[in-house]
C-alpha atoms as a PDB file:
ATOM      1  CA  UNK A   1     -26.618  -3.048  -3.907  1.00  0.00           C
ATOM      2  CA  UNK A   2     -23.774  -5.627  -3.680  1.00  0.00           C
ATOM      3  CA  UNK A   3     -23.438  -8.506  -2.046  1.00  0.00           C
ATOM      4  CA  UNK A   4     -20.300  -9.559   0.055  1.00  0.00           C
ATOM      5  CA  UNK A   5     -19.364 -13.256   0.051  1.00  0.00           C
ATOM      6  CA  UNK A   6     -16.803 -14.486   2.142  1.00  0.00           C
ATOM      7  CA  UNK A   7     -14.132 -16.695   0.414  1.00  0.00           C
ATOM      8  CA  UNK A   8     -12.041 -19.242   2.579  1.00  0.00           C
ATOM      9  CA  UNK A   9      -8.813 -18.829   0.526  1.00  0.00           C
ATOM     10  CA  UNK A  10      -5.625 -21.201   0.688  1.00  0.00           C
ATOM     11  CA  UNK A  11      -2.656 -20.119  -1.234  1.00  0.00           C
ATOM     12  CA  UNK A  12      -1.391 -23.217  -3.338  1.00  0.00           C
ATOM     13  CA  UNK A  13       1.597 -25.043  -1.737  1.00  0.00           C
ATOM     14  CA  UNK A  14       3.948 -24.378  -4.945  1.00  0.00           C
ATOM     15  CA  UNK A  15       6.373 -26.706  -3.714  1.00  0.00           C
ATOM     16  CA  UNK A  16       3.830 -30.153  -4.507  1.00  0.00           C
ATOM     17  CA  UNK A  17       2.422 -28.841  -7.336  1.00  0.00           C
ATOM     18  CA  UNK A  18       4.896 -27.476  -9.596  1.00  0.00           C
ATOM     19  CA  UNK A  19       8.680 -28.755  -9.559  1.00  0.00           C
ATOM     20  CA  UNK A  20      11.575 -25.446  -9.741  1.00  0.00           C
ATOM     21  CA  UNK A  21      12.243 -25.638 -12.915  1.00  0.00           C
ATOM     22  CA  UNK A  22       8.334 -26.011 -14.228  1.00  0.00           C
ATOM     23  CA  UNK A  23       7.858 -23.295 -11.702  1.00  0.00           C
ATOM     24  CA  UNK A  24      10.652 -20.538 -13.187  1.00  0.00           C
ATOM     25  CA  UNK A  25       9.739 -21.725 -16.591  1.00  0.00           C
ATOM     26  CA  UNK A  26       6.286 -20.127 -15.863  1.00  0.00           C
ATOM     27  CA  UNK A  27       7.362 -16.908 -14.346  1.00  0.00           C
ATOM     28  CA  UNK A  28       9.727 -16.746 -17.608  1.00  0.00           C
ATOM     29  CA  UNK A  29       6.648 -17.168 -19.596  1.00  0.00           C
ATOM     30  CA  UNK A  30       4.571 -14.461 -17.963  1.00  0.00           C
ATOM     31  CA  UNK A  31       7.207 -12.216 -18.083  1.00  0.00           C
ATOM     32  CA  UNK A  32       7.550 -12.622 -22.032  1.00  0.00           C
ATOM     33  CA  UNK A  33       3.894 -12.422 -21.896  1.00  0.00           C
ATOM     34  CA  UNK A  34       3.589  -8.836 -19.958  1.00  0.00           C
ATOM     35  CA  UNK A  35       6.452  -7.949 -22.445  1.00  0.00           C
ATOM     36  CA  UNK A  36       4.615  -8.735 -25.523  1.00  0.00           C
ATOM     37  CA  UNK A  37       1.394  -7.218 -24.118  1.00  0.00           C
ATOM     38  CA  UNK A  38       3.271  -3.861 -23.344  1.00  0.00           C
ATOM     39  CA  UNK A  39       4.944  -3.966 -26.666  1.00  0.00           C
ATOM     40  CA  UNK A  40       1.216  -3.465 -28.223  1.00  0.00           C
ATOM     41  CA  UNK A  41       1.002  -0.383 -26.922  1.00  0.00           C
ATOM     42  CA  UNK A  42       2.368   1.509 -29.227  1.00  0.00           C
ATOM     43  CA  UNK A  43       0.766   4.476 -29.849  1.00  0.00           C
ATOM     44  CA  UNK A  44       0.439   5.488 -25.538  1.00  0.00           C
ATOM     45  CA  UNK A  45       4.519   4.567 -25.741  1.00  0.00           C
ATOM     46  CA  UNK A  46       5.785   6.746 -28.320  1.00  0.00           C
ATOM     47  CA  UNK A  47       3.329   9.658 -26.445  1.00  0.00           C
ATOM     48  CA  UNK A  48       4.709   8.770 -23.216  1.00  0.00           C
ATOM     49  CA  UNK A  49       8.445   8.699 -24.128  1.00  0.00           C
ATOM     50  CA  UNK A  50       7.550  12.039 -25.627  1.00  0.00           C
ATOM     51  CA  UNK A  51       6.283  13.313 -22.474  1.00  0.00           C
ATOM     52  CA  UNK A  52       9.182  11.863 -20.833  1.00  0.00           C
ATOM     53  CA  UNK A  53      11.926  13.707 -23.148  1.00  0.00           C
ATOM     54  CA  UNK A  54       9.790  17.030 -23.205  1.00  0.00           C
ATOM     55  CA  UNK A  55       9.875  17.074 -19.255  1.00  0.00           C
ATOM     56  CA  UNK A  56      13.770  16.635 -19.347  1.00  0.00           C
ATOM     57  CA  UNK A  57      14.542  19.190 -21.575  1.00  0.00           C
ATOM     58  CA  UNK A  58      12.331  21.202 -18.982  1.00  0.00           C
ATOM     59  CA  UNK A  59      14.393  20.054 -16.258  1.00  0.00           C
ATOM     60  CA  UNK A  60      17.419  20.051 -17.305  1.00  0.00           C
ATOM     61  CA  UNK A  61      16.952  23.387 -18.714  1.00  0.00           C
ATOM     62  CA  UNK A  62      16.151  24.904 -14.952  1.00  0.00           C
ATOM     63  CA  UNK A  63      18.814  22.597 -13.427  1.00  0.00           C
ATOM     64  CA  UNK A  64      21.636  24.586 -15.899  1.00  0.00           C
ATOM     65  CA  UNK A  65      20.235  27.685 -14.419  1.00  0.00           C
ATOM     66  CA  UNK A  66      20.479  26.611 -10.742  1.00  0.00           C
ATOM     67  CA  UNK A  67      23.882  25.519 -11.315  1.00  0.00           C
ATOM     68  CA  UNK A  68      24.766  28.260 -13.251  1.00  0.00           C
ATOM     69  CA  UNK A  69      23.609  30.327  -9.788  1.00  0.00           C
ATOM     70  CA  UNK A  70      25.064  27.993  -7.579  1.00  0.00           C
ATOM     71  CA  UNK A  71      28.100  26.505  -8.959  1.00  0.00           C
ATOM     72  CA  UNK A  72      28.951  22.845  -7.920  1.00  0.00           C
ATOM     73  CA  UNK A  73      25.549  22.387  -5.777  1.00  0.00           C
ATOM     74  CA  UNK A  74      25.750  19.133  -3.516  1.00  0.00           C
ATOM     75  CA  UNK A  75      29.123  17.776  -5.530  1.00  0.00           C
ATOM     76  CA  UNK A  76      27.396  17.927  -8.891  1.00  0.00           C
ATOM     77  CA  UNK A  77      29.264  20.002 -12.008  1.00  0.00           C
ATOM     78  CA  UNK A  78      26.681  21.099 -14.416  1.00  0.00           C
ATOM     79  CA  UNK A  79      27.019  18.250 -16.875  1.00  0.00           C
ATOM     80  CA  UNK A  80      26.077  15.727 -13.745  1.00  0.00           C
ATOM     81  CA  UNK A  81      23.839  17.623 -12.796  1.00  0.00           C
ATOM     82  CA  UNK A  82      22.069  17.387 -15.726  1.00  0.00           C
ATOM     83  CA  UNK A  83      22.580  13.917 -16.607  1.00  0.00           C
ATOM     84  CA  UNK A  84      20.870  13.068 -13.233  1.00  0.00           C
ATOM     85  CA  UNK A  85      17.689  14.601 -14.523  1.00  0.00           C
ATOM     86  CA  UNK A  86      17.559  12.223 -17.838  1.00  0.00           C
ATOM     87  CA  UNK A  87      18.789   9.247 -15.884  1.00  0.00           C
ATOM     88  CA  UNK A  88      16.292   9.709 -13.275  1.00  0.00           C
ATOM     89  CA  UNK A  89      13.640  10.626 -16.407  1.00  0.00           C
ATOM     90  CA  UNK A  90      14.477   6.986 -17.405  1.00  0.00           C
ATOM     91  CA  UNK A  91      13.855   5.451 -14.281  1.00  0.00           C
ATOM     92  CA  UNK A  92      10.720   6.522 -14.061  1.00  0.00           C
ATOM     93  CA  UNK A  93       8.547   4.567 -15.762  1.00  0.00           C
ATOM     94  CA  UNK A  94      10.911   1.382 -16.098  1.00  0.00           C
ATOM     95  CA  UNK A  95      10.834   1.191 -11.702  1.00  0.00           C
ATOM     96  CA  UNK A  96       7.512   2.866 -11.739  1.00  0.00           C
ATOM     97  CA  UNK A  97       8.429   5.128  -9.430  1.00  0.00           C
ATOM     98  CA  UNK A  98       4.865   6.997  -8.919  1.00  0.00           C
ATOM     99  CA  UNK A  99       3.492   3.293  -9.130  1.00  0.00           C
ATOM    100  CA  UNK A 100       1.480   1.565 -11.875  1.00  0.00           C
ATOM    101  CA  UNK A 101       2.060  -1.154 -13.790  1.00  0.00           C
ATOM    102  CA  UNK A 102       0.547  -4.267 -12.178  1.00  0.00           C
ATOM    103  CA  UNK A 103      -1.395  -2.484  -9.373  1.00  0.00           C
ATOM    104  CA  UNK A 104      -3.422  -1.522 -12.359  1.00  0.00           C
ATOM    105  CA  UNK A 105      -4.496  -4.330 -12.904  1.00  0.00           C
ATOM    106  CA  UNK A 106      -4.702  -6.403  -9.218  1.00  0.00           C
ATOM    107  CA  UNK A 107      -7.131  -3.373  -8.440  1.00  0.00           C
ATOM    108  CA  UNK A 108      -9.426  -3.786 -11.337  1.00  0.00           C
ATOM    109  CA  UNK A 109      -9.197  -7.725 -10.338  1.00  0.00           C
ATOM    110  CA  UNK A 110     -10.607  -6.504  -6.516  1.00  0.00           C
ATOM    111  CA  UNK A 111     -13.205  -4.831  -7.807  1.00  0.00           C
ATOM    112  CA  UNK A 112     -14.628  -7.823 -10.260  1.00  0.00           C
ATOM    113  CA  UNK A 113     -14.061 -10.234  -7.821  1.00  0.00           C
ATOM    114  CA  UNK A 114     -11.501 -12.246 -10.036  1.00  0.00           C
ATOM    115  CA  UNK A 115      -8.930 -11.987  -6.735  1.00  0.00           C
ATOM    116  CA  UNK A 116     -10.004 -15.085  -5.304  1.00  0.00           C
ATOM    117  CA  UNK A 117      -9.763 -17.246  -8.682  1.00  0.00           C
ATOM    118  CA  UNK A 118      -6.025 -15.642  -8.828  1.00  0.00           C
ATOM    119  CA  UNK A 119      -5.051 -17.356  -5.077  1.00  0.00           C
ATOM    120  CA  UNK A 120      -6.601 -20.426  -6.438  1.00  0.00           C
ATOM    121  CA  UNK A 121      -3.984 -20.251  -9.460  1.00  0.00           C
ATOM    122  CA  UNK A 122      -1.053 -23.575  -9.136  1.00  0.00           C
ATOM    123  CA  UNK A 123       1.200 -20.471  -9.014  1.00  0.00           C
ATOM    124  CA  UNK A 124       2.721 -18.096  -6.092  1.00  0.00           C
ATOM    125  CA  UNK A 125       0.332 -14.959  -6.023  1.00  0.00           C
ATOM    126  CA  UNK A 126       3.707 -12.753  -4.668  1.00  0.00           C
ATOM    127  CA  UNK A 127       5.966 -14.423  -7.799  1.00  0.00           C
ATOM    128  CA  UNK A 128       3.120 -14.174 -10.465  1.00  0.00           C
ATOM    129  CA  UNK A 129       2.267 -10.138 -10.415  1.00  0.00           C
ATOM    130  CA  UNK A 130       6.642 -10.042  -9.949  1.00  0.00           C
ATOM    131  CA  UNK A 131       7.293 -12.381 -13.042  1.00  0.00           C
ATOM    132  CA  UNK A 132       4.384  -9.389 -14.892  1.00  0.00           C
ATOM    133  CA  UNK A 133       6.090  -6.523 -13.564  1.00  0.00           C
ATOM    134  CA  UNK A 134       9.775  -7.497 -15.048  1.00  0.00           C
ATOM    135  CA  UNK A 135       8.178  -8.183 -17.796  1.00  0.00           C
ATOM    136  CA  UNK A 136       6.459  -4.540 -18.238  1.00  0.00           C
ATOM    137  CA  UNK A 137       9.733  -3.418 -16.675  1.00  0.00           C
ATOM    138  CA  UNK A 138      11.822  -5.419 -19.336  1.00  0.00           C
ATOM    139  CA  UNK A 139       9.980  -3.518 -22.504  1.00  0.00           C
ATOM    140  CA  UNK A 140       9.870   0.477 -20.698  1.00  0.00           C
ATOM    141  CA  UNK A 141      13.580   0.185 -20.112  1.00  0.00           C
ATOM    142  CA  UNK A 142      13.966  -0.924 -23.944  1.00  0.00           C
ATOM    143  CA  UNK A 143      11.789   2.727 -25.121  1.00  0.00           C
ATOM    144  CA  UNK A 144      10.884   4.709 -22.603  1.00  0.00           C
ATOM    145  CA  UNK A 145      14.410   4.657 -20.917  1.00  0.00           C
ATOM    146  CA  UNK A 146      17.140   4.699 -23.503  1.00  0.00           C
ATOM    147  CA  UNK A 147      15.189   6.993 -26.046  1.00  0.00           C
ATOM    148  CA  UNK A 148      15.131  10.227 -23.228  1.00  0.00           C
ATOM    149  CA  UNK A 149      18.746   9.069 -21.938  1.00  0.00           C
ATOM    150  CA  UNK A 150      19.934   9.357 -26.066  1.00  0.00           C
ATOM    151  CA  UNK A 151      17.520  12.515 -26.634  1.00  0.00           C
ATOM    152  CA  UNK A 152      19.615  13.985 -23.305  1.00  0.00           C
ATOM    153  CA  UNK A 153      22.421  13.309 -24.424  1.00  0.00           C
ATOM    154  CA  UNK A 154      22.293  14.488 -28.082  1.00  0.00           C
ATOM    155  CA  UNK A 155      21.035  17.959 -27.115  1.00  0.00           C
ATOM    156  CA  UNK A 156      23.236  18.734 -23.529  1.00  0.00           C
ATOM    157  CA  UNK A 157      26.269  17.962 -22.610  1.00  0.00           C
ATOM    158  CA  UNK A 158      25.999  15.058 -20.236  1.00  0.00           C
ATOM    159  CA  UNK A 159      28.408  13.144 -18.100  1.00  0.00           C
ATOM    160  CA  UNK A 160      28.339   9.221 -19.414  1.00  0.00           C
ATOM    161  CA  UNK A 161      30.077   6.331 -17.288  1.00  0.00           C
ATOM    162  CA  UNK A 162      34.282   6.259 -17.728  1.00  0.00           C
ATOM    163  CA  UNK A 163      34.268   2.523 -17.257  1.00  0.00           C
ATOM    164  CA  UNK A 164      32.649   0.096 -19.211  1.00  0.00           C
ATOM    165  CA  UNK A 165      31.663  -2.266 -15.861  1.00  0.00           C
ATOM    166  CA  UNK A 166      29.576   0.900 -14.882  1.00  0.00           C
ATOM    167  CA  UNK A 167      27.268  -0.055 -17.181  1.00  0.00           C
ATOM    168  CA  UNK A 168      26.815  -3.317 -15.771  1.00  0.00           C
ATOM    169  CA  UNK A 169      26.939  -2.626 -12.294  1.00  0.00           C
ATOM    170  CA  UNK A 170      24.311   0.213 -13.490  1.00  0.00           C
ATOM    171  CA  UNK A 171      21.991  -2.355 -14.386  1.00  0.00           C
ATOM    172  CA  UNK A 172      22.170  -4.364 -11.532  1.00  0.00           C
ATOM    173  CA  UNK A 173      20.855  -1.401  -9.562  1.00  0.00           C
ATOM    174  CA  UNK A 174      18.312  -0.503 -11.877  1.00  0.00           C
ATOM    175  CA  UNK A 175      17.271  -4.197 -11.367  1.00  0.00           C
ATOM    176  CA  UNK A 176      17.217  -3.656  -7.561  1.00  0.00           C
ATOM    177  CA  UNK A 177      15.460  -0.752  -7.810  1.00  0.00           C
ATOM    178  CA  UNK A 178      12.925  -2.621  -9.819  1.00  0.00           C
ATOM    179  CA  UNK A 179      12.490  -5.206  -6.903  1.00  0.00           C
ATOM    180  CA  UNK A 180      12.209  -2.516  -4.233  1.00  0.00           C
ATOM    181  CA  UNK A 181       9.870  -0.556  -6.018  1.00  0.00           C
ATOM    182  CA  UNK A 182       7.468  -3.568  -6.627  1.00  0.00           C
ATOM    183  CA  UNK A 183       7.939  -4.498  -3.118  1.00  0.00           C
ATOM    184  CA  UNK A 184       6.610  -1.036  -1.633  1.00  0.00           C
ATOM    185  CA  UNK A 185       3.852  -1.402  -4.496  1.00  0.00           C
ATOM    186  CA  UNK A 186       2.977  -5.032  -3.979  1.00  0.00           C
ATOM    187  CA  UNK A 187       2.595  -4.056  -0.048  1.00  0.00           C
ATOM    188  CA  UNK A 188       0.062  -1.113  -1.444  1.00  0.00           C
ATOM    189  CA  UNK A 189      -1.890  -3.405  -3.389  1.00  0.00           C
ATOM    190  CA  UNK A 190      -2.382  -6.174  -0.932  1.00  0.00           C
ATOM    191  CA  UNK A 191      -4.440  -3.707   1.159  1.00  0.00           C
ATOM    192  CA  UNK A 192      -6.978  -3.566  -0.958  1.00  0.00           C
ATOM    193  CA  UNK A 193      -7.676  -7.689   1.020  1.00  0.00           C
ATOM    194  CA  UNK A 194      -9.079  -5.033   4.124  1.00  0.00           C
ATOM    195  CA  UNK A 195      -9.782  -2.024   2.154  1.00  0.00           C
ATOM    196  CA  UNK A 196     -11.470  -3.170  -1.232  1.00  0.00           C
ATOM    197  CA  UNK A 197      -9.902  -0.459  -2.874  1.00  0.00           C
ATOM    198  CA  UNK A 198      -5.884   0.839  -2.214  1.00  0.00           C
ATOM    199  CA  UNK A 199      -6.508   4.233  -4.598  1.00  0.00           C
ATOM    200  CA  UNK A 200      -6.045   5.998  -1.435  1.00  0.00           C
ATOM    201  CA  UNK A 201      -2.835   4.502  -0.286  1.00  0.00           C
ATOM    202  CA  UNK A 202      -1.558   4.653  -3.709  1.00  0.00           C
ATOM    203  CA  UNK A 203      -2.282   8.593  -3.964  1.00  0.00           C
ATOM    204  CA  UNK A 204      -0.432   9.300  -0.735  1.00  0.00           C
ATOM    205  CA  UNK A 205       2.640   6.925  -1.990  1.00  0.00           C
ATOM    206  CA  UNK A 206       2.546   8.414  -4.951  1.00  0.00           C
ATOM    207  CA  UNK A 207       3.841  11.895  -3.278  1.00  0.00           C
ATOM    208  CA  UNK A 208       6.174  10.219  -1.187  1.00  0.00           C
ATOM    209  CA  UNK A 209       7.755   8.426  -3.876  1.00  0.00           C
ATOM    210  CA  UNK A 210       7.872  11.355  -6.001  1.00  0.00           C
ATOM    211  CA  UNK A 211       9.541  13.035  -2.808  1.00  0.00           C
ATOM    212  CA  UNK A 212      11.702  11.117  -1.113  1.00  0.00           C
ATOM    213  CA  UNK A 213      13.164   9.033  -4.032  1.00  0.00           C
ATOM    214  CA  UNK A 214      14.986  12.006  -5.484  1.00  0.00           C
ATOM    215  CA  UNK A 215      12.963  12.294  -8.858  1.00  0.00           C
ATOM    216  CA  UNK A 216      12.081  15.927  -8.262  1.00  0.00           C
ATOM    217  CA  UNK A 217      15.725  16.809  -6.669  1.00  0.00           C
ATOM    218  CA  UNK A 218      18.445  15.295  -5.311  1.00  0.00           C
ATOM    219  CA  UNK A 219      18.694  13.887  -2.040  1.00  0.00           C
ATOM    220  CA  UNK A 220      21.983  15.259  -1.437  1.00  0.00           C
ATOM    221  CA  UNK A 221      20.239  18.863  -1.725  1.00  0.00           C
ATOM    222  CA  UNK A 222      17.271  17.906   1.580  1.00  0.00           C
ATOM    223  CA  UNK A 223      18.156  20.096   4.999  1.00  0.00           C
ATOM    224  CA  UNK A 224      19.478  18.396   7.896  1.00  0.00           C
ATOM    225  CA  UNK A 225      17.558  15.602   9.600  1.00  0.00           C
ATOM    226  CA  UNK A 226      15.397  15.608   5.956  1.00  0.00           C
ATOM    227  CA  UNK A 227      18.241  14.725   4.228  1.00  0.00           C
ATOM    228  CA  UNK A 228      19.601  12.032   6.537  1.00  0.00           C
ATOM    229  CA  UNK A 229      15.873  10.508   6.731  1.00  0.00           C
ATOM    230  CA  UNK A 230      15.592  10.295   2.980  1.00  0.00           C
ATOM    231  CA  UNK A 231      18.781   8.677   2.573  1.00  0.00           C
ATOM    232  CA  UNK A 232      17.930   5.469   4.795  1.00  0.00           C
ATOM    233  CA  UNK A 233      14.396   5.206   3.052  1.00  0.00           C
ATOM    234  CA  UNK A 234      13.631   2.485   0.451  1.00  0.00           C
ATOM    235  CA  UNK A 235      12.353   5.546  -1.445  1.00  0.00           C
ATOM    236  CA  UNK A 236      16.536   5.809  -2.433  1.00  0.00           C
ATOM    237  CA  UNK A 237      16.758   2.784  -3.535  1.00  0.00           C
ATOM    238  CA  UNK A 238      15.035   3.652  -6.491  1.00  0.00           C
ATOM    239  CA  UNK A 239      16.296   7.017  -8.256  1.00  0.00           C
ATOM    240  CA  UNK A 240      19.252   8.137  -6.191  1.00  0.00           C
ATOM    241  CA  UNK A 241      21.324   5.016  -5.716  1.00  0.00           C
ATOM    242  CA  UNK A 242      21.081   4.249  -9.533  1.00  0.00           C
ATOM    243  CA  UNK A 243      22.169   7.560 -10.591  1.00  0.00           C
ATOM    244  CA  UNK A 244      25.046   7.672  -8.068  1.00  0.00           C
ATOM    245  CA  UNK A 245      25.883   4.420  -9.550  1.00  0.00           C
ATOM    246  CA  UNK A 246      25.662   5.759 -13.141  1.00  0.00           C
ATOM    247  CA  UNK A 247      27.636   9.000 -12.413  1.00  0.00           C
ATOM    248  CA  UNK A 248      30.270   6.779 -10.517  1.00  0.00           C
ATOM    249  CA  UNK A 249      30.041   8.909  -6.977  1.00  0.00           C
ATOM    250  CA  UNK A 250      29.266   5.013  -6.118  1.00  0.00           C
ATOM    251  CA  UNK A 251      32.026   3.593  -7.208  1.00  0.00           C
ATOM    252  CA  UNK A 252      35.265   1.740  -5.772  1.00  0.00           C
ATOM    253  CA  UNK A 253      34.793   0.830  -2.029  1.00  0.00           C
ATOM    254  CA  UNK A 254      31.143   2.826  -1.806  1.00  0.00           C
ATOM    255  CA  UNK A 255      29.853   0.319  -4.516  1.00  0.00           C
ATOM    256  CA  UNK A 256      28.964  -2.822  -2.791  1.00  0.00           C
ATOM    257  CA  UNK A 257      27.008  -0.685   0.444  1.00  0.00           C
ATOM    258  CA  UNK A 258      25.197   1.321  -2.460  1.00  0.00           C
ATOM    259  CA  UNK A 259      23.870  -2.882  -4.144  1.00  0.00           C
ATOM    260  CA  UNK A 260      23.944  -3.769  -0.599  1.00  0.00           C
ATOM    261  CA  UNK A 261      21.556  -1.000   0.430  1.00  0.00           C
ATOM    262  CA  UNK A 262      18.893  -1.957  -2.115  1.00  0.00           C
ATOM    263  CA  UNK A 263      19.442  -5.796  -1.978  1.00  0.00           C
ATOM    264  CA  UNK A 264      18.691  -5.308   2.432  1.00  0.00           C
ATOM    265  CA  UNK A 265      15.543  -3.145   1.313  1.00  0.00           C
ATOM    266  CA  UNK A 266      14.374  -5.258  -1.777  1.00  0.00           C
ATOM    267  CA  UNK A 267      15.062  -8.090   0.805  1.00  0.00           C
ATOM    268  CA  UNK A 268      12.724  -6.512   3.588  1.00  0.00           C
ATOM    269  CA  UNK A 269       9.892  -5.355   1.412  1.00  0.00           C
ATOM    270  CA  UNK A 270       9.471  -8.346  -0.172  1.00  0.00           C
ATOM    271  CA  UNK A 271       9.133 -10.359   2.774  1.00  0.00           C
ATOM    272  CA  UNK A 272       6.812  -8.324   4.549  1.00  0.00           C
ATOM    273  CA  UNK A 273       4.884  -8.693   1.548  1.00  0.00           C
ATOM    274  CA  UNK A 274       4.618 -12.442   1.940  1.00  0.00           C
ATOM    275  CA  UNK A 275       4.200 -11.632   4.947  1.00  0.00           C
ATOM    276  CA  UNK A 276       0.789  -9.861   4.472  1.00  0.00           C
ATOM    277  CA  UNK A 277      -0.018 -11.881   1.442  1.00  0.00           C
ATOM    278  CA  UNK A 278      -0.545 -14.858   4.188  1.00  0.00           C
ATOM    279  CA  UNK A 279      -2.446 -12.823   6.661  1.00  0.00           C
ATOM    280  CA  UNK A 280      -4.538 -11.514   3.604  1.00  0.00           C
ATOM    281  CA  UNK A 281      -5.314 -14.634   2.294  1.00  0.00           C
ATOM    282  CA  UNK A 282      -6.694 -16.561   5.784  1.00  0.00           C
ATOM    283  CA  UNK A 283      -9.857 -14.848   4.530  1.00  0.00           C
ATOM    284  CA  UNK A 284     -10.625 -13.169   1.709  1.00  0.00           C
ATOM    285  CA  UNK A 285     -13.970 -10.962   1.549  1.00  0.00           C
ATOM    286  CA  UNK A 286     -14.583 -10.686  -2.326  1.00  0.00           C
ATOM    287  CA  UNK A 287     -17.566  -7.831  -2.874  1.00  0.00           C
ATOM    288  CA  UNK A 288     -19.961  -8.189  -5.300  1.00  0.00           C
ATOM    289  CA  UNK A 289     -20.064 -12.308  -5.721  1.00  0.00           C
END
């Protein structure tokens, strides 16, 4: 049977012992690290990136037919319609949107124990598992998001940005997405401080992700009080407002609340997890040492 130990746990004051620039030049390094380590993968990329092209083809496929049926459905022409399936095919694994990447890893790092040397590290515990994520983020965007956006395009006819600055402003949101997405994840992991295990919490966000982020169909197409609900959720932040972005329905003077949207939201969820990331940390129950 194990053991439970309790662990008085004080996050290092980052501040004294690293200067900003020592500090960033870690998370930098981290990042390329995670990047590198991802990049090893080879053989699990190419498969999923051929999962993720097989499942648009799928999708875009029924989407033609619905359209086809229903001309013009929620403001999208056939050719957005299906470009929002292969954009939102290359979100997926680069914001993670049914979770992964780091969690992975913090929740094998529960289970061993290992947590408690990780608060003890001369680095932020919120800015360390971030700097790892863009990292792992930086790589899937490279593959397993611009080889199903090409594939998409290649095969169906697809409706690509009319200004160049779309691209840009594109990939700010896709790098806001990124933030709120590993600020509703972050939040996920850090219960596993009181729970010792967040699978559960991570199978239940997994569905309302999936859901309420648009992946399996557009927001614009939810009922009523459904639709208005999913719209204010950070769950938008991550597929819809980058594919409104990329199909320029945000554009001109509905730009800046689009960014501003997931800046308030990235803003939010990642203080609250500092937030709970101190209150975690004032004790720190570590099984099995």
């Amino acid at each position: 049977m194990q053991s439970a130990s309790v662990v008085e746990a004080r996050p290092p004051d980052t501040e004294t012992d690293t200067g900003a620039g020592t500090a960033l030049g870690l998370y930098a390094a981290v990042a390329r690290g995670a990047f590198r380590r991802y990049s090893t993968y080879r053989a699990a990329t190419l498969a999923g990136t051929f999962t993720n092209t097989v499942f648009g083809i799928i999708l875009a496929s029924s989407f033609l037919a619905l359209w086809q049926a229903r001309p013009n459905l929620g403001g999208y022409d056939q050719s957005q319609a299906v470009t929002y399936i292969w954009v939102s095919q290359a979100l997926l694994v680069t914001v993670s949107v049914w979770g992964g990447g780091f969690q992975d890893e913090v929740q094998d790092r529960f289970r061993s124990g290992d947590i408690a040397v990780d608060l003890y590290r001369p680095v932020d515990f919120q800015g360390w598992w971030l700097a790892t994520d863009l990292g792992r983020a930086g790589f899937q965007a490279l593959v397993r998001g611009t080889v199903p956006l090409l594939v998409g395009a290649l095969v169906f006819r697809t409706r690509m940005p009319e200004h160049p600055l779309t691209w840009v402003f594109f990939l700010v949101s896709v790098l806001l997405a990124l933030l709120v997405s590993f600020g509703v994840r972050f939040l996920v992991s850090i219960t596993g401080f009181w729970l010792h295990d967040s699978e559960g919490v991570r199978a239940v966000m997994l569905v309302v992700s999936m859901f309420f982020s648009g992946m399996l169909l557009p927001i614009v197409l939810f009922p009523g009080w459904l639709g208005d609900l999913a719209r204010v959720m950070p769950w938008a932040a991550l597929v819809k407002v980058p594919t409104d972005v990329f199909l320029e329905r945000a554009s001109g003077g509905g730009l800046l609340p689009a960014l501003g949207f997931q800046l308030g939201w990235a803003a939010a969820l990642l203080a609250a997890g500092r937030g709970a990331q101190w209150l975690a940390t004032r004790r720190v129950v570590v099984q099995g040492g």
